[in-house]
PDB file of N, CA and C in Angstrom:
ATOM      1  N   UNK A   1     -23.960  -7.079 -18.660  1.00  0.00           N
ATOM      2  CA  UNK A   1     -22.837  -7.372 -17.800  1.00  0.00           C
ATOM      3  C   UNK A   1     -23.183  -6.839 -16.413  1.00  0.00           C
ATOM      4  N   UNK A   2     -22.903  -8.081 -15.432  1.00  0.00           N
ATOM      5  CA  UNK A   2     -23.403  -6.815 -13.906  1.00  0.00           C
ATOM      6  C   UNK A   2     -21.993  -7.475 -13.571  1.00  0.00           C
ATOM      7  N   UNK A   3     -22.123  -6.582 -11.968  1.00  0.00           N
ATOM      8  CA  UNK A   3     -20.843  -7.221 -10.875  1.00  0.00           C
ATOM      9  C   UNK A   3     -22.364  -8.470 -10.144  1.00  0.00           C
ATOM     10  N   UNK A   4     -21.437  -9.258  -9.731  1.00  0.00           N
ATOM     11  CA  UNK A   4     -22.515 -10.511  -8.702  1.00  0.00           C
ATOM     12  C   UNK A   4     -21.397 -10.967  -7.607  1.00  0.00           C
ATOM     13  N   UNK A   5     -21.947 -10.412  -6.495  1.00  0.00           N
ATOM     14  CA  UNK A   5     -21.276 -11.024  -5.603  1.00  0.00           C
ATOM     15  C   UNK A   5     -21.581 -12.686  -5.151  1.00  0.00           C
ATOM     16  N   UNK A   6     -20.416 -13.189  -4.286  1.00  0.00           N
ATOM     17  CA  UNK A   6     -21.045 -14.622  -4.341  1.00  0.00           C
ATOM     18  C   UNK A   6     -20.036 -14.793  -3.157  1.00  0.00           C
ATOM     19  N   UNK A   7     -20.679 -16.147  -2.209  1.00  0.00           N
ATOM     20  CA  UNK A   7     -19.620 -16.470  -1.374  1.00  0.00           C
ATOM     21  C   UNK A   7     -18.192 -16.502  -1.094  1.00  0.00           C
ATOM     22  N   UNK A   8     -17.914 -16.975  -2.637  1.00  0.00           N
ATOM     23  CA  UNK A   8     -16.282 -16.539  -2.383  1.00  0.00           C
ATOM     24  C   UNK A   8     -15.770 -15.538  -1.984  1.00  0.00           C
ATOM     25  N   UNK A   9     -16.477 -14.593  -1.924  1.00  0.00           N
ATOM     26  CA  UNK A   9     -15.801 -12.385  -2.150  1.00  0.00           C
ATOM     27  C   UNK A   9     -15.809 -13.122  -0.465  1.00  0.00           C
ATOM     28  N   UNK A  10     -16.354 -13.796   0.709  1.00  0.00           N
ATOM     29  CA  UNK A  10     -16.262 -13.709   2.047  1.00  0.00           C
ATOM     30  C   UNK A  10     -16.563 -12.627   2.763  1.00  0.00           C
ATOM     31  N   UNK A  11     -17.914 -12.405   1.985  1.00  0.00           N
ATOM     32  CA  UNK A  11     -18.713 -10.913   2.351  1.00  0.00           C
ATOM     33  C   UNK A  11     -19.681 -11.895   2.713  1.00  0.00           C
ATOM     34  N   UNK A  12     -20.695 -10.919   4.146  1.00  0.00           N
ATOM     35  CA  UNK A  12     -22.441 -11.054   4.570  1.00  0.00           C
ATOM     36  C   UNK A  12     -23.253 -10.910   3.165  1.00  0.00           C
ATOM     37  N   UNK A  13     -23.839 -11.931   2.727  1.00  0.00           N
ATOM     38  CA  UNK A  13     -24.421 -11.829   1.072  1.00  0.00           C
ATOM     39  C   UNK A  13     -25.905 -11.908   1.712  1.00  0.00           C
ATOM     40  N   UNK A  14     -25.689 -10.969   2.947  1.00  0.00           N
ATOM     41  CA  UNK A  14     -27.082 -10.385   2.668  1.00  0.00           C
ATOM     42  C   UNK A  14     -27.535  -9.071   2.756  1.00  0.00           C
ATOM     43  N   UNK A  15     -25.736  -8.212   2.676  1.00  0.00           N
ATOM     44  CA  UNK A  15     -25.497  -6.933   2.190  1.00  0.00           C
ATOM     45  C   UNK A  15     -24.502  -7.606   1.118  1.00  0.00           C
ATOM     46  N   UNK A  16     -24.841  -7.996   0.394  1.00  0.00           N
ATOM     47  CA  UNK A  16     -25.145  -8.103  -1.637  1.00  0.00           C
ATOM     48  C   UNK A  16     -25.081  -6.686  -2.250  1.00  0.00           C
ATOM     49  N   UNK A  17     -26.194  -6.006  -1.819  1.00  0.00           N
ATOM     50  CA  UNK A  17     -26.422  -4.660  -2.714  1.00  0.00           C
ATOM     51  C   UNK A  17     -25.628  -3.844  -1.853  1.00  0.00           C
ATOM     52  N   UNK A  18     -25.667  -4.156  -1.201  1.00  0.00           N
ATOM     53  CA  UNK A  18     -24.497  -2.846  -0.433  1.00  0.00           C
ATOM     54  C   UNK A  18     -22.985  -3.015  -0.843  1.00  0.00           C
ATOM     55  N   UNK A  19     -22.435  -4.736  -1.105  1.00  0.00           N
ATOM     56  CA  UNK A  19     -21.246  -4.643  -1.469  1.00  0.00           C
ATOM     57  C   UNK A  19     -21.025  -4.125  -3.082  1.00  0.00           C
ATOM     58  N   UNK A  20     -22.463  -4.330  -4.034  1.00  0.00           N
ATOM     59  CA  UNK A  20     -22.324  -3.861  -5.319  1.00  0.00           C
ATOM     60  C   UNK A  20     -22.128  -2.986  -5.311  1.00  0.00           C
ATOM     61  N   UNK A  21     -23.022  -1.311  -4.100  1.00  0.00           N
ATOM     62  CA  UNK A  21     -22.792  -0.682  -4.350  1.00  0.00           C
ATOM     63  C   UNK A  21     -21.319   0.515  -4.116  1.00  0.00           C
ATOM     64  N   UNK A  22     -20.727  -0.149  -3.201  1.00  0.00           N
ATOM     65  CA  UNK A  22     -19.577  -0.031  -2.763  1.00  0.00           C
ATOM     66  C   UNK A  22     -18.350  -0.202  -4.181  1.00  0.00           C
ATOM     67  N   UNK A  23     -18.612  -1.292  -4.838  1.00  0.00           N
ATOM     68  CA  UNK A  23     -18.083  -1.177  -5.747  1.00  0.00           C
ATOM     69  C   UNK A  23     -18.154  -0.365  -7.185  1.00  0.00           C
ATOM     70  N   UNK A  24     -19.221  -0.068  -7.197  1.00  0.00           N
ATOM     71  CA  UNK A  24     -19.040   1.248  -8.150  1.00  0.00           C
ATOM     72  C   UNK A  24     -18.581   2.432  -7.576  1.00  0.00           C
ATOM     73  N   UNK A  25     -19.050   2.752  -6.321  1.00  0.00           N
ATOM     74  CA  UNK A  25     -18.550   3.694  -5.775  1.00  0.00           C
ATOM     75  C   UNK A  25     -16.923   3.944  -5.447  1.00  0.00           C
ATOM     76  N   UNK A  26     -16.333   2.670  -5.338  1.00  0.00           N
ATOM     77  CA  UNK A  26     -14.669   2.389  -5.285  1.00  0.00           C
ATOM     78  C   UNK A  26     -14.053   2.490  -6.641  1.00  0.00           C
ATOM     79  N   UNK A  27     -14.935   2.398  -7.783  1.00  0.00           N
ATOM     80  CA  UNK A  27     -14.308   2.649  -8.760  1.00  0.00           C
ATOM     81  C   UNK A  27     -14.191   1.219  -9.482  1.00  0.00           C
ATOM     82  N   UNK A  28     -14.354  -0.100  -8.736  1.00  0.00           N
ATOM     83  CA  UNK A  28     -14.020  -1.126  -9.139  1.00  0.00           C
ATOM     84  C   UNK A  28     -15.002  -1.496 -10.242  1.00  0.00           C
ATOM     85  N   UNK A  29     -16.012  -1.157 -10.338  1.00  0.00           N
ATOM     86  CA  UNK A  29     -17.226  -1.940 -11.368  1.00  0.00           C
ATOM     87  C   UNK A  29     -17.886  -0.526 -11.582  1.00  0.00           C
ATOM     88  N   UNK A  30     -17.814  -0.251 -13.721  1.00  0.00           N
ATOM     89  CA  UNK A  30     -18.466   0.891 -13.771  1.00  0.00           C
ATOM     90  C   UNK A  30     -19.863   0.762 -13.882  1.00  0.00           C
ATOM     91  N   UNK A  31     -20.517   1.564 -13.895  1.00  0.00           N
ATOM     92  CA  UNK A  31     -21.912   1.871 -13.781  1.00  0.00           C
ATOM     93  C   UNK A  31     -22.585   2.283 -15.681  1.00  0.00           C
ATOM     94  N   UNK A  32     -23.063   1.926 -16.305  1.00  0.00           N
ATOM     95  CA  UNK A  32     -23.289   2.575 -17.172  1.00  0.00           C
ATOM     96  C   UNK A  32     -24.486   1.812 -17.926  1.00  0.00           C
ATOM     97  N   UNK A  33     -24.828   2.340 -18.920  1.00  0.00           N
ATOM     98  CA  UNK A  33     -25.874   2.232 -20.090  1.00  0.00           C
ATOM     99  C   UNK A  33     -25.812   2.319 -21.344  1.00  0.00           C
ATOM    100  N   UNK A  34     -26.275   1.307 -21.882  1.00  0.00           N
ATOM    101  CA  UNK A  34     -25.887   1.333 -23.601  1.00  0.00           C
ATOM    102  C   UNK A  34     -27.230   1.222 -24.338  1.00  0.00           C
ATOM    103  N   UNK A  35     -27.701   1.556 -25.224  1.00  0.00           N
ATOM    104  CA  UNK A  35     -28.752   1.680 -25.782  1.00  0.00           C
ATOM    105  C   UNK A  35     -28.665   1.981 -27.172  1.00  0.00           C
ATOM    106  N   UNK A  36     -27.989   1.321 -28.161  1.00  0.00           N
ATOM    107  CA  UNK A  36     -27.900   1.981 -29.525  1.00  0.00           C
ATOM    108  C   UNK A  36     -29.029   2.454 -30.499  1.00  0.00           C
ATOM    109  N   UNK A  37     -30.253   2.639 -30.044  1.00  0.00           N
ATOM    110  CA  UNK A  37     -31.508   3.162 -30.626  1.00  0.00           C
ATOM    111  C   UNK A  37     -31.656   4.148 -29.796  1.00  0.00           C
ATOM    112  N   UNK A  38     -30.919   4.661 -28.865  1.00  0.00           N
ATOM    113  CA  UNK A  38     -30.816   5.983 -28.212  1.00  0.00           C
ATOM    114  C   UNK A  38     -30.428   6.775 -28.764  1.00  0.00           C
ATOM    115  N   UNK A  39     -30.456   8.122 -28.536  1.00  0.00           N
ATOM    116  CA  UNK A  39     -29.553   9.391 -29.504  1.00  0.00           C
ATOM    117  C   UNK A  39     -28.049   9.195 -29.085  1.00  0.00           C
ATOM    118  N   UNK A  40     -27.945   8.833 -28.305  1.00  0.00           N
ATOM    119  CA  UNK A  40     -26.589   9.021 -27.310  1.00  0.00           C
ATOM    120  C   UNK A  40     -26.951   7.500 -26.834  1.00  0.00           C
ATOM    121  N   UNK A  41     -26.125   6.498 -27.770  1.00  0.00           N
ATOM    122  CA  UNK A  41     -26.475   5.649 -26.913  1.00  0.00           C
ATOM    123  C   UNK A  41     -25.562   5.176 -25.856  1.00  0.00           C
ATOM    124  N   UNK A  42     -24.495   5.428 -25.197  1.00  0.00           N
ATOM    125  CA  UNK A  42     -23.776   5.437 -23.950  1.00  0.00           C
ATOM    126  C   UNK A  42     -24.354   6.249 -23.040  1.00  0.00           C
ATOM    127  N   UNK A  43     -24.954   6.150 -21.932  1.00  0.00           N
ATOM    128  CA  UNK A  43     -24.548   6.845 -20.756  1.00  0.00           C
ATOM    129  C   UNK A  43     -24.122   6.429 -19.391  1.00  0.00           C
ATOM    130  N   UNK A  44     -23.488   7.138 -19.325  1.00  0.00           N
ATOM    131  CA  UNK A  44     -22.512   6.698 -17.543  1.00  0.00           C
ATOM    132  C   UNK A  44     -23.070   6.937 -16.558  1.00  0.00           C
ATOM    133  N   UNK A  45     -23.391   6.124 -15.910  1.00  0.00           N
ATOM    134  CA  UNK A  45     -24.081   6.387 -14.562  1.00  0.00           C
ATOM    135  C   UNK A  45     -23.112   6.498 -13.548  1.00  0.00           C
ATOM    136  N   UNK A  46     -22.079   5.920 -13.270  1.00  0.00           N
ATOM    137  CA  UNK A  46     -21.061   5.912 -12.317  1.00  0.00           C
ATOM    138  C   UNK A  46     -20.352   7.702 -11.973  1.00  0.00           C
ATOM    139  N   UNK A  47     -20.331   8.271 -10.727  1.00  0.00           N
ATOM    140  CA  UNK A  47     -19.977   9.019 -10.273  1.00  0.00           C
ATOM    141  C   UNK A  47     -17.677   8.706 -10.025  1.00  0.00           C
ATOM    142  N   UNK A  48     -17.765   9.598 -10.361  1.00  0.00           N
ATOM    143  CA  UNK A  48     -16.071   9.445 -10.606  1.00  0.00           C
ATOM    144  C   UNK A  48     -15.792   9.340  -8.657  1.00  0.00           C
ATOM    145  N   UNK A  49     -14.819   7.662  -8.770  1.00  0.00           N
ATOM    146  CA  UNK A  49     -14.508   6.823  -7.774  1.00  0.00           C
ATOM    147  C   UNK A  49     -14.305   7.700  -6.587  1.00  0.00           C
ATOM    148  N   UNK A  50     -15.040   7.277  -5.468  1.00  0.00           N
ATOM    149  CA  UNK A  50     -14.135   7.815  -4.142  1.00  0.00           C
ATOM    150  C   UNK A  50     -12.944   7.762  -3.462  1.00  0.00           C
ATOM    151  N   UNK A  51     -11.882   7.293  -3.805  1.00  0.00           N
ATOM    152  CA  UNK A  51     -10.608   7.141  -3.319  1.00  0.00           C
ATOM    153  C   UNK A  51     -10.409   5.793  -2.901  1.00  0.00           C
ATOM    154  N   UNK A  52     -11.557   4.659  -2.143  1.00  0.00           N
ATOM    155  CA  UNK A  52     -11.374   4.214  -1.259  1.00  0.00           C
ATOM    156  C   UNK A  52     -11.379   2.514  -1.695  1.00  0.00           C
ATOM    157  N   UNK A  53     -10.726   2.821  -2.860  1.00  0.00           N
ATOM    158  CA  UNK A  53     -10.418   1.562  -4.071  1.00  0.00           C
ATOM    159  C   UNK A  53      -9.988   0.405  -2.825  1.00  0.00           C
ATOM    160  N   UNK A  54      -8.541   0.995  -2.674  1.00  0.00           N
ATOM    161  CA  UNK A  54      -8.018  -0.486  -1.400  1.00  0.00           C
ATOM    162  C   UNK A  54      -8.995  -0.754  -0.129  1.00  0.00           C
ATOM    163  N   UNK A  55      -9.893  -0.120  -0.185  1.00  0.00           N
ATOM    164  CA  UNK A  55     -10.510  -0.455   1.275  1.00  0.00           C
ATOM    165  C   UNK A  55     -11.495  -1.297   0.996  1.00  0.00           C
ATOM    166  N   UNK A  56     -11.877  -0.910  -0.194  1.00  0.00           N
ATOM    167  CA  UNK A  56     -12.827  -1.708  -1.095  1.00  0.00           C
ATOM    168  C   UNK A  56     -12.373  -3.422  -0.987  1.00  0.00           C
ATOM    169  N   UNK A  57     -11.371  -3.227  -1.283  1.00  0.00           N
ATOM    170  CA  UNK A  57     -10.415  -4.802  -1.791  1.00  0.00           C
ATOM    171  C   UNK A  57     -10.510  -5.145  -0.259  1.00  0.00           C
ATOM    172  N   UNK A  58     -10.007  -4.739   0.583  1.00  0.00           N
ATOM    173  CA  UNK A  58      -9.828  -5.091   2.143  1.00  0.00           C
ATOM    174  C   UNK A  58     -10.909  -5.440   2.609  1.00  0.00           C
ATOM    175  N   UNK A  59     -12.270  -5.600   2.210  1.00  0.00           N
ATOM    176  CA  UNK A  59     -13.770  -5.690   2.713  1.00  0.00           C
ATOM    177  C   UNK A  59     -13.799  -6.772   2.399  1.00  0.00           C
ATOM    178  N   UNK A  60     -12.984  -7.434   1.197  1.00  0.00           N
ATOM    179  CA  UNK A  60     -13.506  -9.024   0.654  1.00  0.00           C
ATOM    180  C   UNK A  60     -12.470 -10.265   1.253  1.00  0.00           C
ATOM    181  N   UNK A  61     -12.850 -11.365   1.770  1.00  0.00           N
ATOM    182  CA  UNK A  61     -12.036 -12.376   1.905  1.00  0.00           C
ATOM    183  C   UNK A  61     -10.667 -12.976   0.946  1.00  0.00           C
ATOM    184  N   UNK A  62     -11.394 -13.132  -0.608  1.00  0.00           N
ATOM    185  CA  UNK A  62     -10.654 -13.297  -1.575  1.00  0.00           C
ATOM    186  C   UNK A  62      -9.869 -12.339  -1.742  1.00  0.00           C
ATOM    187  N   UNK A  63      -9.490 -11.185  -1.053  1.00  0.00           N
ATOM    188  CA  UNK A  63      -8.349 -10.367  -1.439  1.00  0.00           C
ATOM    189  C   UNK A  63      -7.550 -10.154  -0.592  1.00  0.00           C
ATOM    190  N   UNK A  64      -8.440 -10.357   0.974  1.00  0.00           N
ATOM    191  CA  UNK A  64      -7.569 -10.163   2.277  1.00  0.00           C
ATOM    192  C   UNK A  64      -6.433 -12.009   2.383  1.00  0.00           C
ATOM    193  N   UNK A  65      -7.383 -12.805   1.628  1.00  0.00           N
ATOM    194  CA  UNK A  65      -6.694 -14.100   2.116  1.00  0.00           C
ATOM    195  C   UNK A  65      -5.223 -14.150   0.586  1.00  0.00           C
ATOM    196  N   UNK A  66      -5.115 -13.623  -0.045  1.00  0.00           N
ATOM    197  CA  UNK A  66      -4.199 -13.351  -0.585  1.00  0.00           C
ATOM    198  C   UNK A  66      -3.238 -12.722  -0.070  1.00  0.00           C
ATOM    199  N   UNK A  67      -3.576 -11.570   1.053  1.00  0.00           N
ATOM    200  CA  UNK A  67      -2.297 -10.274   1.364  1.00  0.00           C
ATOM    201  C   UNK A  67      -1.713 -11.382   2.846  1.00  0.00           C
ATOM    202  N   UNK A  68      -2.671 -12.770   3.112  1.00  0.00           N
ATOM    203  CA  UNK A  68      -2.503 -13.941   4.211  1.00  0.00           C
ATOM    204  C   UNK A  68      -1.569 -14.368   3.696  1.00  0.00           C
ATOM    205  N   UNK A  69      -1.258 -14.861   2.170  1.00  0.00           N
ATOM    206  CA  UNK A  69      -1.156 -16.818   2.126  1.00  0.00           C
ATOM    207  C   UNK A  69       0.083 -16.103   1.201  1.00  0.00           C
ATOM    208  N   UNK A  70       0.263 -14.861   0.391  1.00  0.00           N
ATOM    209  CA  UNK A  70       1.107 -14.571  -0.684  1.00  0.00           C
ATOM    210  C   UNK A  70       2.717 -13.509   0.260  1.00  0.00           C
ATOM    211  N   UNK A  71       3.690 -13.417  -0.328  1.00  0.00           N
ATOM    212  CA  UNK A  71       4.312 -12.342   0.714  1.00  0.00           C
ATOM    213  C   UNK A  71       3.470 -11.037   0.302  1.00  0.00           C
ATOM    214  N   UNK A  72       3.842 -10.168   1.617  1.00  0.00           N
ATOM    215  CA  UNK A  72       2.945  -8.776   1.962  1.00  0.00           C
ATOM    216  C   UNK A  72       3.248  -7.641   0.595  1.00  0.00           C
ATOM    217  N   UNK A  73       4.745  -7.674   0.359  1.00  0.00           N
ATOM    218  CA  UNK A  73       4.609  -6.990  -0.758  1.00  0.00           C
ATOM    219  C   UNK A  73       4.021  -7.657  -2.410  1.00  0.00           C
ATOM    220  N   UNK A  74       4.298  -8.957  -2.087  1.00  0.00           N
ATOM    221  CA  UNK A  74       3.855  -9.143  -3.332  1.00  0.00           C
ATOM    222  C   UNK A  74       1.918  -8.809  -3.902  1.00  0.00           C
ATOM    223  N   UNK A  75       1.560  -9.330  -2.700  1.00  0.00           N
ATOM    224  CA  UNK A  75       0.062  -8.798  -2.166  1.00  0.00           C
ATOM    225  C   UNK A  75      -0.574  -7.112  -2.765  1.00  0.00           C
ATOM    226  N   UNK A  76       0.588  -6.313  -1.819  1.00  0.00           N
ATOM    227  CA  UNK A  76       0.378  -4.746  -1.971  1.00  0.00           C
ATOM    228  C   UNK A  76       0.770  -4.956  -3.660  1.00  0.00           C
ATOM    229  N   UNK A  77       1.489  -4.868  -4.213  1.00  0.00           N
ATOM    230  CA  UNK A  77       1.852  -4.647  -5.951  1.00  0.00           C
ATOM    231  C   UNK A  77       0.715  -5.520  -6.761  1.00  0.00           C
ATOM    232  N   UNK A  78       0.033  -6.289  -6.169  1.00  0.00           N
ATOM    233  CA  UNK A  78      -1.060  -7.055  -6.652  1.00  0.00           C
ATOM    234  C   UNK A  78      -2.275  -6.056  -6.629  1.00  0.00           C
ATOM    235  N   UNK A  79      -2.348  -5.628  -5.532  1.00  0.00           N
ATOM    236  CA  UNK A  79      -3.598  -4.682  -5.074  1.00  0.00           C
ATOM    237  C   UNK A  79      -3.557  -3.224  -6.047  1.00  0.00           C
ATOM    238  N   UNK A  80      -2.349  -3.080  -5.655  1.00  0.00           N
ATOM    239  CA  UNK A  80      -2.128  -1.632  -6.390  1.00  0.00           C
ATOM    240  C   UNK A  80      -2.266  -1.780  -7.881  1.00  0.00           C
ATOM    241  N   UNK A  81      -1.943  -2.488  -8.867  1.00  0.00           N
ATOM    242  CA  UNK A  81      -2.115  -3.042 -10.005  1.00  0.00           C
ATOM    243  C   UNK A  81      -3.307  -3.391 -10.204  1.00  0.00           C
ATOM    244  N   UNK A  82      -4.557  -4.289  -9.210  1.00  0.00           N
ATOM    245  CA  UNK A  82      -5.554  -4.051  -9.548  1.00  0.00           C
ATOM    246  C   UNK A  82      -6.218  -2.235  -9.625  1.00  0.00           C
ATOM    247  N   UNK A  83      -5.960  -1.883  -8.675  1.00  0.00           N
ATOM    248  CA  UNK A  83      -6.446  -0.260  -9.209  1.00  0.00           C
ATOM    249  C   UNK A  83      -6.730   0.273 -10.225  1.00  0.00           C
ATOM    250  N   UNK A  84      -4.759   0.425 -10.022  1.00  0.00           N
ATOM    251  CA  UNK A  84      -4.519   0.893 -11.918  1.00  0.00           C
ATOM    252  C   UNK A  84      -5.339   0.120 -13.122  1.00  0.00           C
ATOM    253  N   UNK A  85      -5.201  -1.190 -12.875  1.00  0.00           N
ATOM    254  CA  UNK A  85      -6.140  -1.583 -14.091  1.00  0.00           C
ATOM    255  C   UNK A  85      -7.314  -0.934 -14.192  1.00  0.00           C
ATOM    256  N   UNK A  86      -8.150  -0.791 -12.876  1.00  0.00           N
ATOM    257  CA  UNK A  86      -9.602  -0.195 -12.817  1.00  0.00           C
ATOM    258  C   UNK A  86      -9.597   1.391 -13.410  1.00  0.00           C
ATOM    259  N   UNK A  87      -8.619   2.048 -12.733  1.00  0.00           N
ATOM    260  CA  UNK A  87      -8.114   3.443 -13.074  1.00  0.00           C
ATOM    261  C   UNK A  87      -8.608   3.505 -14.941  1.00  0.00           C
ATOM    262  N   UNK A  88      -7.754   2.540 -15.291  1.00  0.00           N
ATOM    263  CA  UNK A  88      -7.409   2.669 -17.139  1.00  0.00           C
ATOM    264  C   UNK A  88      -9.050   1.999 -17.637  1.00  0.00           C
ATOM    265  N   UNK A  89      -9.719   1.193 -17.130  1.00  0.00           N
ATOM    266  CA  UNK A  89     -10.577   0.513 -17.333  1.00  0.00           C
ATOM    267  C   UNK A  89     -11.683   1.537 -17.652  1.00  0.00           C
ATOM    268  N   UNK A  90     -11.858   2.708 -16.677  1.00  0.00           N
ATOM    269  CA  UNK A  90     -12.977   3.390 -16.419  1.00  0.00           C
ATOM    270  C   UNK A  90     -12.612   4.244 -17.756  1.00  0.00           C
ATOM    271  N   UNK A  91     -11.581   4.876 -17.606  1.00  0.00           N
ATOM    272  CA  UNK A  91     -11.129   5.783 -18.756  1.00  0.00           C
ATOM    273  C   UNK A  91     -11.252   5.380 -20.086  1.00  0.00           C
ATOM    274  N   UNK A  92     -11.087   4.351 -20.518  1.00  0.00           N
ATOM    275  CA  UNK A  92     -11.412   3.551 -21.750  1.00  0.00           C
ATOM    276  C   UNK A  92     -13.072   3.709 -21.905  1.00  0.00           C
ATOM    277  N   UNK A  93     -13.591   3.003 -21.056  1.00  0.00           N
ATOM    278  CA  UNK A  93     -15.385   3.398 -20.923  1.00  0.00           C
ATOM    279  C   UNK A  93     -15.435   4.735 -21.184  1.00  0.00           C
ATOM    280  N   UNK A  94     -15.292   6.137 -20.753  1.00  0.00           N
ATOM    281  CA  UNK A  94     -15.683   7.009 -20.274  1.00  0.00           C
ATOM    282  C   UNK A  94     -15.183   7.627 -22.089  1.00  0.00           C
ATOM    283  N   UNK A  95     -14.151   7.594 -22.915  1.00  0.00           N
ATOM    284  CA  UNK A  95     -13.550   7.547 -24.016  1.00  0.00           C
ATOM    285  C   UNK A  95     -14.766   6.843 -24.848  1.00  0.00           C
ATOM    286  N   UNK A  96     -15.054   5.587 -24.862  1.00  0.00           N
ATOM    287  CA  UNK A  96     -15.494   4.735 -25.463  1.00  0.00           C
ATOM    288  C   UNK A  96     -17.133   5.749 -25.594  1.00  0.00           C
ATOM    289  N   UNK A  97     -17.414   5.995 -24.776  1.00  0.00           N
ATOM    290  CA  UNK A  97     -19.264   6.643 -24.651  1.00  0.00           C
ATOM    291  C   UNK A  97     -18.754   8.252 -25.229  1.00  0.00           C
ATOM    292  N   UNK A  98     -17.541   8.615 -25.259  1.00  0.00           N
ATOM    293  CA  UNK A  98     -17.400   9.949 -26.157  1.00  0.00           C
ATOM    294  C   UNK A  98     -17.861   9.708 -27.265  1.00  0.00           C
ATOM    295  N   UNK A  99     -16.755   8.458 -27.829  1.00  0.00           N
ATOM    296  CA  UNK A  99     -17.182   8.401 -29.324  1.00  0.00           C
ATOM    297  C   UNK A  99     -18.412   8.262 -30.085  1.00  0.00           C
ATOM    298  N   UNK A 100     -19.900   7.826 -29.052  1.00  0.00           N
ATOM    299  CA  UNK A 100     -21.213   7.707 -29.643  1.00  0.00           C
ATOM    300  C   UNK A 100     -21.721   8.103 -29.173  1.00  0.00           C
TER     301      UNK A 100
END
């Protein structure tokens, strides 16, 4: 599973790796490793998120042209809800690589 950026995000895709890495770093896409012939076969590579989740979202077209075309709050409760999903997402992973 990777993140792939692509024209739609309405990012310079020729900072590609810079927007991937932005996104692990925002928390949005975790980082990790699975290997079940490992002793441990989970490990997490992702460093616990920098805060800067919404700014993250604000960098891409597809999220700014939503907070455009949708009303402003409905936008913000969209944004903020993506978070939280990411929030619970990581924690499930981070749970999930306890158990093996």
């Amino acid at each position: 599973i990777a993140y792939s950026h692509c024209i739609a995000h309405g990012i310079d895709m020729r900072k590609g790796m810079e927007q991937q890495k932005l996104a692990v770093q925002a928390g949005h896409w975790p980082l990790f490793r699975y290997n079940p012939s490992a002793e441990k076969p989970f490990t997490w590579d992702s460093k616990e998120p920098d805060g800067l989740f919404q700014d993250f979202l604000a960098g891409q077209k597809r999220y700014t042209s939503l907070a455009n075309t949708a009303a402003a709050a409905d936008a913000e409760r969209l944004f903020k809800e993506c978070e939280e999903n990411a929030v619970r997402r990581l924690d499930l992973y981070k749970k999930f690589g306890d158990l093996l």
